[in-house]
C-alpha atoms as a PDB file:
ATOM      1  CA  UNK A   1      -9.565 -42.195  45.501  1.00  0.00           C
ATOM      2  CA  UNK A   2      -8.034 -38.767  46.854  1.00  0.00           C
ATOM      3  CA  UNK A   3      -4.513 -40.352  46.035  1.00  0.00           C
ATOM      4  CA  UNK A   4      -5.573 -40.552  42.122  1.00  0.00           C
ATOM      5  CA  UNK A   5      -7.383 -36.896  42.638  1.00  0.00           C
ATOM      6  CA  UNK A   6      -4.002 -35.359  43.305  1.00  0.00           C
ATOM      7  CA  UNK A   7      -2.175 -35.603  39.965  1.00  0.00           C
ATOM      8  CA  UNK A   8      -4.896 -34.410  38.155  1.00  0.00           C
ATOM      9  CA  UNK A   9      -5.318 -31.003  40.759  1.00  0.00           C
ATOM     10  CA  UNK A  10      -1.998 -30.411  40.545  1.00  0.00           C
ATOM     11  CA  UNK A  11      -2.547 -30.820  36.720  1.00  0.00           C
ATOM     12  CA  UNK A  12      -5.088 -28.199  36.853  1.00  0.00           C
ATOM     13  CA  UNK A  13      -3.050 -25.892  38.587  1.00  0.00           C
ATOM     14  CA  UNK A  14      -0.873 -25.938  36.813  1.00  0.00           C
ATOM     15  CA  UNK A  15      -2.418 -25.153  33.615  1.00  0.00           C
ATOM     16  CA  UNK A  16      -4.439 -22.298  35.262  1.00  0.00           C
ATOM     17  CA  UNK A  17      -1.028 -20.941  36.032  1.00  0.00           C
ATOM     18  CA  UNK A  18       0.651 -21.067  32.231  1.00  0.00           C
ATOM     19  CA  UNK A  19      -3.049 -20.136  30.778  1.00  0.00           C
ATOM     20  CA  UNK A  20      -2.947 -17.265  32.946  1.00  0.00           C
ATOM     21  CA  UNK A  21       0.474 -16.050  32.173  1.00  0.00           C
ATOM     22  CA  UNK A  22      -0.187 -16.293  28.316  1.00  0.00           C
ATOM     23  CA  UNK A  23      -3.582 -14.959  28.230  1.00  0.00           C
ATOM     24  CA  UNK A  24      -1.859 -11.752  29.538  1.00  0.00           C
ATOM     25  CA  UNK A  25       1.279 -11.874  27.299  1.00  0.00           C
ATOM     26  CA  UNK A  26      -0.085 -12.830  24.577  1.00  0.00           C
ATOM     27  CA  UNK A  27      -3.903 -11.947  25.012  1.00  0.00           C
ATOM     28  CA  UNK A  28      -5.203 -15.433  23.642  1.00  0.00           C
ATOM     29  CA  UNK A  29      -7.550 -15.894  26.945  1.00  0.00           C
ATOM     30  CA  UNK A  30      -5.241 -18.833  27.984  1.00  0.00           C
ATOM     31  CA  UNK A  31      -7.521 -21.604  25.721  1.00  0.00           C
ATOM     32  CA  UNK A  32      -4.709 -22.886  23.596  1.00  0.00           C
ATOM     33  CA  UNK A  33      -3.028 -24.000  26.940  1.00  0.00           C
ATOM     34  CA  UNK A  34      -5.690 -24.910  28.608  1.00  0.00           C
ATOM     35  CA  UNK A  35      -7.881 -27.124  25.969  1.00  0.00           C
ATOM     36  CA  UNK A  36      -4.934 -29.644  25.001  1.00  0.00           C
ATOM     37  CA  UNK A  37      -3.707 -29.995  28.575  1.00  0.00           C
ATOM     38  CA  UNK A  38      -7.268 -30.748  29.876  1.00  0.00           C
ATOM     39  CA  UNK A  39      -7.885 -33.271  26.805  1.00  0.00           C
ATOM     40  CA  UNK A  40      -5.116 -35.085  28.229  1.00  0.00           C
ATOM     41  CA  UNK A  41      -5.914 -34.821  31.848  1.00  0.00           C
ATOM     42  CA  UNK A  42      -9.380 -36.192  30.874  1.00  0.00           C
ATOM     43  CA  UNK A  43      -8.085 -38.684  28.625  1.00  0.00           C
ATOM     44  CA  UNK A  44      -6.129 -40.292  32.146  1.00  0.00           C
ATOM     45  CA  UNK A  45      -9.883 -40.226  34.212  1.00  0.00           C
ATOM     46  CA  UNK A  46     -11.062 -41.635  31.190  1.00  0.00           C
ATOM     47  CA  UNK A  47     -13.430 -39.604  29.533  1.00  0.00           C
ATOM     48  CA  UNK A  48     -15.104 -41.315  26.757  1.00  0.00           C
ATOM     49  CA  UNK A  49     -13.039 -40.033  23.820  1.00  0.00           C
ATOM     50  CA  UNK A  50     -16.269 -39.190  21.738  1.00  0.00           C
ATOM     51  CA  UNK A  51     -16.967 -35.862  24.453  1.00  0.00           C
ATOM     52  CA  UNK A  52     -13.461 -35.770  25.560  1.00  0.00           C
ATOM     53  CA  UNK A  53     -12.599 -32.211  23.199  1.00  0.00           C
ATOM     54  CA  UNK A  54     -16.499 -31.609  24.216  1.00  0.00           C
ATOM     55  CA  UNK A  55     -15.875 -31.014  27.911  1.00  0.00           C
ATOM     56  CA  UNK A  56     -12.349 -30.062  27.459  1.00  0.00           C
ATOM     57  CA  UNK A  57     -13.320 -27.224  25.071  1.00  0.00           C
ATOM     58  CA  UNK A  58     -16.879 -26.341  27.067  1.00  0.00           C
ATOM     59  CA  UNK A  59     -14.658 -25.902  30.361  1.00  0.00           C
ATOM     60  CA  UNK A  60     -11.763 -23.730  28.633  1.00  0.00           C
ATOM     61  CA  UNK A  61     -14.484 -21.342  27.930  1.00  0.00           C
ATOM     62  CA  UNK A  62     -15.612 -21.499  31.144  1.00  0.00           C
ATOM     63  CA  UNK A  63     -12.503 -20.488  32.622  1.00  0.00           C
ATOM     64  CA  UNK A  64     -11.628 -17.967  29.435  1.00  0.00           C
ATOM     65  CA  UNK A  65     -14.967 -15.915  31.495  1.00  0.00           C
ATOM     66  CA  UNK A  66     -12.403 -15.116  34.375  1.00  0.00           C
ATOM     67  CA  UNK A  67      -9.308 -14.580  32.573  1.00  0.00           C
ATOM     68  CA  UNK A  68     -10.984 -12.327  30.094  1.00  0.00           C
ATOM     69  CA  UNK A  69     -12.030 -10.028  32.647  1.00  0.00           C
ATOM     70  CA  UNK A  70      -8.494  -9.951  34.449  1.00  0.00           C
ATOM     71  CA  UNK A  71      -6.464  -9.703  31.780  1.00  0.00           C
ATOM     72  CA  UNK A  72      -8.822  -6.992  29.867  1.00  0.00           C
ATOM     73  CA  UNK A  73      -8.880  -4.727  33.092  1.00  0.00           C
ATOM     74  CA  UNK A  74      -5.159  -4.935  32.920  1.00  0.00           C
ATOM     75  CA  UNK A  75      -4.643  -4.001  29.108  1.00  0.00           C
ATOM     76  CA  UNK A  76      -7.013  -1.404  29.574  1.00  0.00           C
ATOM     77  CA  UNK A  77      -5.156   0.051  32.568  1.00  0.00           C
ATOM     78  CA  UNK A  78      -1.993   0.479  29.714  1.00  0.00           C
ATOM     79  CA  UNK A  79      -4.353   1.839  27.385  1.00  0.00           C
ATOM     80  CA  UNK A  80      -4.152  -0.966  24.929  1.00  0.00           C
ATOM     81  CA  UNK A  81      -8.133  -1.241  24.335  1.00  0.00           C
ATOM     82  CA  UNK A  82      -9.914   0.108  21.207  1.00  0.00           C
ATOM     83  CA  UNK A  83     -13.005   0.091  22.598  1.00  0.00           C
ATOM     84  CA  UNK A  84     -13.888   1.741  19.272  1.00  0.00           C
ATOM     85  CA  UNK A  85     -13.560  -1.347  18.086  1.00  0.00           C
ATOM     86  CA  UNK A  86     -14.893  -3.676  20.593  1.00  0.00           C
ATOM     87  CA  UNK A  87     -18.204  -1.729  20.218  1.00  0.00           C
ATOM     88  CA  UNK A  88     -17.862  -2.089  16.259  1.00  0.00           C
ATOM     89  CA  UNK A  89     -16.990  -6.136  16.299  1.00  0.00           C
ATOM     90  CA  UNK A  90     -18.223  -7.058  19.644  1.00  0.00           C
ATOM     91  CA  UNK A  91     -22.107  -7.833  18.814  1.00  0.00           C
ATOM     92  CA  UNK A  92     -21.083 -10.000  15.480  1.00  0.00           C
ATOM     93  CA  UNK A  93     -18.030 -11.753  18.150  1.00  0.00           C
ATOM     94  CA  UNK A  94     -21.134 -12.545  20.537  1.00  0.00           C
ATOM     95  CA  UNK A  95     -23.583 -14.252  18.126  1.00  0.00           C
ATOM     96  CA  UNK A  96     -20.620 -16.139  16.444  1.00  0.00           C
ATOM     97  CA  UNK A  97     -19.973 -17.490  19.276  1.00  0.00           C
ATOM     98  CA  UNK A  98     -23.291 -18.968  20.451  1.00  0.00           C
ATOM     99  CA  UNK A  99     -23.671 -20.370  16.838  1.00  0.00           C
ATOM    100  CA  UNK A 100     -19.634 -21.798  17.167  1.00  0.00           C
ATOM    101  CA  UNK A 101     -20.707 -23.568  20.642  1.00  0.00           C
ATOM    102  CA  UNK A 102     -23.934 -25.145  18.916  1.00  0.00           C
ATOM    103  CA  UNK A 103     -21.990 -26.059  15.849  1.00  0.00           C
ATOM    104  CA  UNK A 104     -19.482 -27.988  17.518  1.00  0.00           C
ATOM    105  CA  UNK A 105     -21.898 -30.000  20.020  1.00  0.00           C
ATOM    106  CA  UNK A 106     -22.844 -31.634  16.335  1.00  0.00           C
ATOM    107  CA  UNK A 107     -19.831 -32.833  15.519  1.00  0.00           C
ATOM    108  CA  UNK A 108     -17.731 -35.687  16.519  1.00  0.00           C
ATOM    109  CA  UNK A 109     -14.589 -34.480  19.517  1.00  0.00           C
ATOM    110  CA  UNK A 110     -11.794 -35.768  17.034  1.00  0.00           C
ATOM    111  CA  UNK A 111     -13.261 -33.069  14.288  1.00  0.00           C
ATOM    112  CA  UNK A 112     -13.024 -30.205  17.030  1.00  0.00           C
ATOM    113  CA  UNK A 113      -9.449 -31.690  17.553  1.00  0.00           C
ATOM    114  CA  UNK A 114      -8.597 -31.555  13.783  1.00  0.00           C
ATOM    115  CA  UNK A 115      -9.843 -28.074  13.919  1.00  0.00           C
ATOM    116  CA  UNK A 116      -7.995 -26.940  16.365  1.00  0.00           C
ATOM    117  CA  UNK A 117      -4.789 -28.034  15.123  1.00  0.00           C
ATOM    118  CA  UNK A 118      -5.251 -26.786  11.250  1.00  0.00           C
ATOM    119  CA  UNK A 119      -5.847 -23.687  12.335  1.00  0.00           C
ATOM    120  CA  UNK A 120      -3.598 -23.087  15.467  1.00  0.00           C
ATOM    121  CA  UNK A 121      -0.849 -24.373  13.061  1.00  0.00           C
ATOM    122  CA  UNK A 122      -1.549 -21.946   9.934  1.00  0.00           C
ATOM    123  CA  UNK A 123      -1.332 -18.959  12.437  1.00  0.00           C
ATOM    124  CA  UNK A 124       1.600 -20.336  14.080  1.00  0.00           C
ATOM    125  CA  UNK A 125       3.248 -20.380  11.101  1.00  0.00           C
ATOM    126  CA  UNK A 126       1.614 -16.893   9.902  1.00  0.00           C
ATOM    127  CA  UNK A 127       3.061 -14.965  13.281  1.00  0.00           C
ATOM    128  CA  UNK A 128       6.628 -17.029  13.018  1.00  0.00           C
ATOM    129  CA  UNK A 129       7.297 -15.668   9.335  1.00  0.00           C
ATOM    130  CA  UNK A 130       9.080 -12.141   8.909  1.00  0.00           C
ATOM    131  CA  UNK A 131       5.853 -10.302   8.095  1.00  0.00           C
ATOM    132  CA  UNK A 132       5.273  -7.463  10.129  1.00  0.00           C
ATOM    133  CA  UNK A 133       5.301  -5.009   7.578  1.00  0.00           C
ATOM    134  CA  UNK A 134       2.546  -7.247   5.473  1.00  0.00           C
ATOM    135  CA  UNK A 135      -0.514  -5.159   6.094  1.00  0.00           C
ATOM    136  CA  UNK A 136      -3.395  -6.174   3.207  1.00  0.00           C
ATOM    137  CA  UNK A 137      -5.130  -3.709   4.753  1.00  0.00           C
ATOM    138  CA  UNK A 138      -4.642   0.349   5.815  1.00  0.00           C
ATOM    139  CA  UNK A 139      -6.739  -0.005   8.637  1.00  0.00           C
ATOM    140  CA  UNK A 140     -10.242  -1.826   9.894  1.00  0.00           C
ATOM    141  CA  UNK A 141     -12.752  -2.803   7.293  1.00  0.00           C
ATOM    142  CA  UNK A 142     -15.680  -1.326   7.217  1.00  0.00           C
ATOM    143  CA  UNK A 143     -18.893  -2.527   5.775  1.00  0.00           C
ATOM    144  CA  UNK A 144     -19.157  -6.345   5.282  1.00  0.00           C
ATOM    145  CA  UNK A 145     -15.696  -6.821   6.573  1.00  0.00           C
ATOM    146  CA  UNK A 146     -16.682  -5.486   9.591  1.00  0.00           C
ATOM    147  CA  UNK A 147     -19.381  -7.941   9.996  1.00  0.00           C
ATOM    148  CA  UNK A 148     -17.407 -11.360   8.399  1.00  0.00           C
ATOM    149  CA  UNK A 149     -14.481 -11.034  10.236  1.00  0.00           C
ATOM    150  CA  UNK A 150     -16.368 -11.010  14.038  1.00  0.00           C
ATOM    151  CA  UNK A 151     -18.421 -13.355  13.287  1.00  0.00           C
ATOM    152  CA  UNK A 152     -15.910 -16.001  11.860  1.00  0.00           C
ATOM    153  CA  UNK A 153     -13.361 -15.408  15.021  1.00  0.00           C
ATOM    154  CA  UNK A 154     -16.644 -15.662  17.303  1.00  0.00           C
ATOM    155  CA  UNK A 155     -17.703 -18.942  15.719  1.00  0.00           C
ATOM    156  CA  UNK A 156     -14.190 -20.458  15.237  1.00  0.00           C
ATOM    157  CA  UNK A 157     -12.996 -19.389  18.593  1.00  0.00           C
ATOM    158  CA  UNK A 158     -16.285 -20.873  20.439  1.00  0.00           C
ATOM    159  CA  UNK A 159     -15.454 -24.562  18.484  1.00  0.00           C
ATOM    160  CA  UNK A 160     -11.991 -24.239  19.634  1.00  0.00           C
ATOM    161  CA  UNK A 161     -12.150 -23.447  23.548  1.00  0.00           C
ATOM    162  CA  UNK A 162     -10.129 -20.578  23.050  1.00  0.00           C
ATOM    163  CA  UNK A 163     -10.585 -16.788  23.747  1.00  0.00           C
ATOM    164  CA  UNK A 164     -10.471 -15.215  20.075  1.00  0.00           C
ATOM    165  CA  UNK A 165      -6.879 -13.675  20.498  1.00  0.00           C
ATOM    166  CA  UNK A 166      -5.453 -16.612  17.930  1.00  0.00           C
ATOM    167  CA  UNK A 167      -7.555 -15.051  15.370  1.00  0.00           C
ATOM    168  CA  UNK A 168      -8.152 -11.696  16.524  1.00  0.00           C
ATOM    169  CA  UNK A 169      -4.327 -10.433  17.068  1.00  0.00           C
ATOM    170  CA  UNK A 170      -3.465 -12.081  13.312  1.00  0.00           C
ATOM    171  CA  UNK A 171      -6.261 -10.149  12.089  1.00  0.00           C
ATOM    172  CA  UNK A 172      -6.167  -7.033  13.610  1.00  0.00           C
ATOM    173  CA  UNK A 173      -2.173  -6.463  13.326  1.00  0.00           C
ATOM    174  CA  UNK A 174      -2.891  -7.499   9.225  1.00  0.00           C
ATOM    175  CA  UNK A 175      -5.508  -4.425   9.290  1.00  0.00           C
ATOM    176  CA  UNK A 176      -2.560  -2.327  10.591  1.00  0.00           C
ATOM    177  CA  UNK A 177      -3.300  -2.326  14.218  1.00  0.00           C
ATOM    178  CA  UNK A 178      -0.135  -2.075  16.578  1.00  0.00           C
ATOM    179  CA  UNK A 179       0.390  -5.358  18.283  1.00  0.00           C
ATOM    180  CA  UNK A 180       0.379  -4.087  21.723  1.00  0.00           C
ATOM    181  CA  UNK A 181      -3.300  -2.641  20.715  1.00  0.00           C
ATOM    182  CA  UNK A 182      -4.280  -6.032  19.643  1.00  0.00           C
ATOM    183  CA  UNK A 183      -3.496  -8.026  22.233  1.00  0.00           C
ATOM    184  CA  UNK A 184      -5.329  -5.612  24.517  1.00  0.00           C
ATOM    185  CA  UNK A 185      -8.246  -5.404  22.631  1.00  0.00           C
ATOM    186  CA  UNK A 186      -8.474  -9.345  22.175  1.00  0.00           C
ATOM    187  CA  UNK A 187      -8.706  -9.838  25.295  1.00  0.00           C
ATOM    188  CA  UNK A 188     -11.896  -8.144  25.542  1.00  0.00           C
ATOM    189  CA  UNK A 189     -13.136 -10.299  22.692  1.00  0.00           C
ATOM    190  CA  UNK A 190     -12.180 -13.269  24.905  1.00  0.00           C
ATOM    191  CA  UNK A 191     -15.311 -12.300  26.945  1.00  0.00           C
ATOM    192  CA  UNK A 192     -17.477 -11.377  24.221  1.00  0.00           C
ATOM    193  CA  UNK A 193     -16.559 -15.147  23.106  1.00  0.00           C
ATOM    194  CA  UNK A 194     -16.533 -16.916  26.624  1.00  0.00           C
ATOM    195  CA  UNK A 195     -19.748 -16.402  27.776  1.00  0.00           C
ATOM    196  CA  UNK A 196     -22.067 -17.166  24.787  1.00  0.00           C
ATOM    197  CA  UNK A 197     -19.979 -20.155  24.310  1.00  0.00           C
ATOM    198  CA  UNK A 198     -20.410 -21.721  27.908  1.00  0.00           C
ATOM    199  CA  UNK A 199     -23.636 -21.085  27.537  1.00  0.00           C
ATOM    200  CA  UNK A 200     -24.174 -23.147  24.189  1.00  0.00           C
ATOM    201  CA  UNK A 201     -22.020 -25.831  25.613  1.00  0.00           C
ATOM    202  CA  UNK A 202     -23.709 -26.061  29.060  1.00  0.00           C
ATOM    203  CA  UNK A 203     -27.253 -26.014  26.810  1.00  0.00           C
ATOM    204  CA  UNK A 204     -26.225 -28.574  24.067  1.00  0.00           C
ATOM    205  CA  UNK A 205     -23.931 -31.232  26.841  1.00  0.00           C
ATOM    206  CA  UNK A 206     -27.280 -31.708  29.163  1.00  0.00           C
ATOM    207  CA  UNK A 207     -28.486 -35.340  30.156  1.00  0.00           C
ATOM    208  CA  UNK A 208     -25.041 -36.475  27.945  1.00  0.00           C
ATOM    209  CA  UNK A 209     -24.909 -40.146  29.919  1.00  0.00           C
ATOM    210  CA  UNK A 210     -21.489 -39.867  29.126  1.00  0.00           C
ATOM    211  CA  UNK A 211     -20.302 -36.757  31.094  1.00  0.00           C
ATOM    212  CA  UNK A 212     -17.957 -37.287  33.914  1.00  0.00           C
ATOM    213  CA  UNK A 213     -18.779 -36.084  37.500  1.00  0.00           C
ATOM    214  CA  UNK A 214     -19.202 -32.719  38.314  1.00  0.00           C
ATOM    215  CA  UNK A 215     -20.147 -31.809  35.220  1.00  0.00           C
ATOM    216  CA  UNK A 216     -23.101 -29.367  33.906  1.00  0.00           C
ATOM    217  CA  UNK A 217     -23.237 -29.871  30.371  1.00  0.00           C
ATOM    218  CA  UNK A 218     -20.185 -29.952  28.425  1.00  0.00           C
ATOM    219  CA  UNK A 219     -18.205 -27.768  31.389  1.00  0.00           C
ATOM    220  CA  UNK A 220     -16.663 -29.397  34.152  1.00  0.00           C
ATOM    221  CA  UNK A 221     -16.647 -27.428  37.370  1.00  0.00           C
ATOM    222  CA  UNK A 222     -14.065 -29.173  38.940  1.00  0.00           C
ATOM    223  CA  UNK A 223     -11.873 -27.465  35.784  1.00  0.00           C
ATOM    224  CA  UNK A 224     -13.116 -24.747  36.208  1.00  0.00           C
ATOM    225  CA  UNK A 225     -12.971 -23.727  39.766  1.00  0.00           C
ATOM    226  CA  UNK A 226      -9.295 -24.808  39.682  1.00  0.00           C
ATOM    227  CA  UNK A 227      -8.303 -23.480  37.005  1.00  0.00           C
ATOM    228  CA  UNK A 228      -9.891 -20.415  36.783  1.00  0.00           C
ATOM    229  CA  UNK A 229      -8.104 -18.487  40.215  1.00  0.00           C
ATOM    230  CA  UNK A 230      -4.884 -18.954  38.955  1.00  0.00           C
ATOM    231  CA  UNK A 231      -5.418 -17.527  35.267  1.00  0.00           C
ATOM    232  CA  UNK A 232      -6.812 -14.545  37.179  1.00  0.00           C
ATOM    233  CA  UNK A 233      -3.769 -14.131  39.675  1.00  0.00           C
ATOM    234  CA  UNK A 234      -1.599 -14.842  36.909  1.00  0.00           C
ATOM    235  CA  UNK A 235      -2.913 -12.963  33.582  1.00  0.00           C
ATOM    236  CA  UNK A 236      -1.926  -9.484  35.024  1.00  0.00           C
ATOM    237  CA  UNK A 237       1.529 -10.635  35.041  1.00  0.00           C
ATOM    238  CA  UNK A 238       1.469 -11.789  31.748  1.00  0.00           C
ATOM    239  CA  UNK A 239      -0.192  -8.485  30.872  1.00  0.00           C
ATOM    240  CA  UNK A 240       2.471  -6.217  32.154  1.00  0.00           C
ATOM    241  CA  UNK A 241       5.231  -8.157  30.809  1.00  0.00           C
ATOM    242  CA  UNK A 242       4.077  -8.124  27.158  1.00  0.00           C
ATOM    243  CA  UNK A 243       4.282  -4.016  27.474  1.00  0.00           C
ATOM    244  CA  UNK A 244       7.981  -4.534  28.209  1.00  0.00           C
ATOM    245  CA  UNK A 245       8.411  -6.976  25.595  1.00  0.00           C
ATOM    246  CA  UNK A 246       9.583  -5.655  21.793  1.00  0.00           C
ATOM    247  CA  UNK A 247       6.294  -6.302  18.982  1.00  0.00           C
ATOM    248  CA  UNK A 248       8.662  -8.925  17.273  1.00  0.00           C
ATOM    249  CA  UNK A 249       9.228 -11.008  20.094  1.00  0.00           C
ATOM    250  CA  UNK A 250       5.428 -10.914  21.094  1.00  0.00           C
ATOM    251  CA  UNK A 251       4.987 -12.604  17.557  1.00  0.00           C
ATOM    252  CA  UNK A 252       7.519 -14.735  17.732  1.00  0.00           C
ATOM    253  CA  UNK A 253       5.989 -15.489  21.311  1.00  0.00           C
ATOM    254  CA  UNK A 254       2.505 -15.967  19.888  1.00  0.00           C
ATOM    255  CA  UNK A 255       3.661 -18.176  16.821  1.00  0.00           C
ATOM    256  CA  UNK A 256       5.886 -20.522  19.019  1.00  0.00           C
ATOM    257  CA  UNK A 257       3.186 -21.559  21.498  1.00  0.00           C
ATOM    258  CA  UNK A 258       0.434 -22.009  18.560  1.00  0.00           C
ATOM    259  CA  UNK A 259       3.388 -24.320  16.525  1.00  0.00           C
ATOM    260  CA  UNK A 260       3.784 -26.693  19.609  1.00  0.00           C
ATOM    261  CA  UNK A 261      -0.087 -26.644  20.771  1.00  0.00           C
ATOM    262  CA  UNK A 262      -0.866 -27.560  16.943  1.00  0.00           C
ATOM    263  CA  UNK A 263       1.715 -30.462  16.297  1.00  0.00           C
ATOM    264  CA  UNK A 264       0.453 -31.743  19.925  1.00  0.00           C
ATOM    265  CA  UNK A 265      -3.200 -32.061  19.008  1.00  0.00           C
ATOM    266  CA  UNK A 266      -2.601 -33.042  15.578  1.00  0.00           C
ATOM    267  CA  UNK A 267      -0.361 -35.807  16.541  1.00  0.00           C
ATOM    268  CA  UNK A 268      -3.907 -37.088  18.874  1.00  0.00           C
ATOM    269  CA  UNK A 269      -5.802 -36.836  16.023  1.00  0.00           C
ATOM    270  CA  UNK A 270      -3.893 -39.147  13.598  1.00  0.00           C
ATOM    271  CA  UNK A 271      -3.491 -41.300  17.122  1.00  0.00           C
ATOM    272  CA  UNK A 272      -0.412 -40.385  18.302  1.00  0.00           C
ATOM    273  CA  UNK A 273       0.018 -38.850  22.454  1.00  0.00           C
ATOM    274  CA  UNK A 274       2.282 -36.469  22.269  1.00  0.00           C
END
């Protein structure tokens, strides 16, 4: 029993360690890493595949708590949060969250896996094209945009596990935000996404027969208390790095890791394991 536990620790490890790293570089609250990987390690303990995305997504946000607050104290100590903003967008980032988390507890785990891939893959391909002088906008919307835009990176980011920086660095540099601003002011939003969302997926997994052990709801605290020390040790490395790095090679950074994570999950949802 301990002999088959220590593969999937490791495993856990390990991803806290590269969700850590790239919540800090690239301010995406480590989710992109950490959802596939832990579909995969729960796919080996054999997790009914009908919650598998369930848990793995519920946990990610779990952790995303931790790392938010690690690698937003680090951006902020660079300067590199609008807080402007975060007071503007953060209310709308909260409650589309909490409606994302109760959304996707309706919906079957291959449909959160579809999602995830469609969408990591049109921003992968979005951040690896030459267009960082495409700005369809002078600066932040105000108005309705200022209330659409929140609430769909809340409520997308809570179905996908991940901590809002996919959509909210995109956005934000389109709306002519420097990129070093961005990703330090997304990873505030990972918090303003995290917490809501554990909550809806703690509320909406209870009394699931299905759940694996040490589980409460859709969040497995095994996950998390593994992997959430090492994104914290690790995301203020990742944070000081991406201030040394050019803004090209952050996107090129960004759009890379999307492109693999979205091939990956796509590939389990037309059956394939990558």
């Amino acid at each position: 029993m301990m002999e088959g536990m220590i593969p999937l620790v490791l495993t856990m490890l390990a991803t806290g360690v590269a969700g850590g790293l790239i919540a800090g570089l690239l301010g995406v609250g480590g989710g992109i890493v950490i959802v596939p990987v832990l579909d995969t390690a729960l796919a080996i303990r054999g997790v009914d595949p009908a919650i598998r995305m369930h848990v793995a997504v519920g946990t990610s946000l779990a952790t995303i708590i931790f790392t938010s607050m690690s690698s937003a104290r680090a951006h902020h100590a660079q300067g590199a949060v609008d807080m402007d903003l975060v007071k503007l967008w953060g209310p709308f980032i909260f409650v589309g969250s909490l409606m994302g988390s109760v959304a996707a507890a309706q919906v079957q785990s291959a449909v959160l896996a579809g999602i995830f891939g469609v969408v990591a893959l049109l921003i992968a391909i979005q951040m690896l094209l030459p267009l960082d002088n495409y700005r369809p906008w002078k600066q932040v919307p105000k108005g309705a945009g200022s209330i659409i835009a929140p609430t769909f990176i809340g409520g997308l980011s809570a179905m996908m596990g991940i901590g809002g920086g996919t959509f909210s660095v995109a956005t934000l540099t389109m709306m002519s935000q420097p990129i070093h601003r961005a990703v330090g002011t997304a990873s505030l939003f990972g918090l303003l996404i995290a917490v809501p969302g554990t909550i809806g997926f703690i509320i909406n997994g209870l009394g699931d027969p299905r759940l694996p052990a040490a589980n409460f709801g859709y969040v497995n605290w095994i996950g998390v208390a593994l992997i959430a020390p090492m994104t914290m040790l690790m995301a203020p490395i990742g944070a000081r790095a991406a201030h040394k790095l050019s803004k090209r090679a952050l996107s090129l950074a960004f759009g890379v890791f999307l492109l693999v994570v979205a091939v990956r999950m796509l590939a389990r949802v037309i059956g394939f394991e990558v």
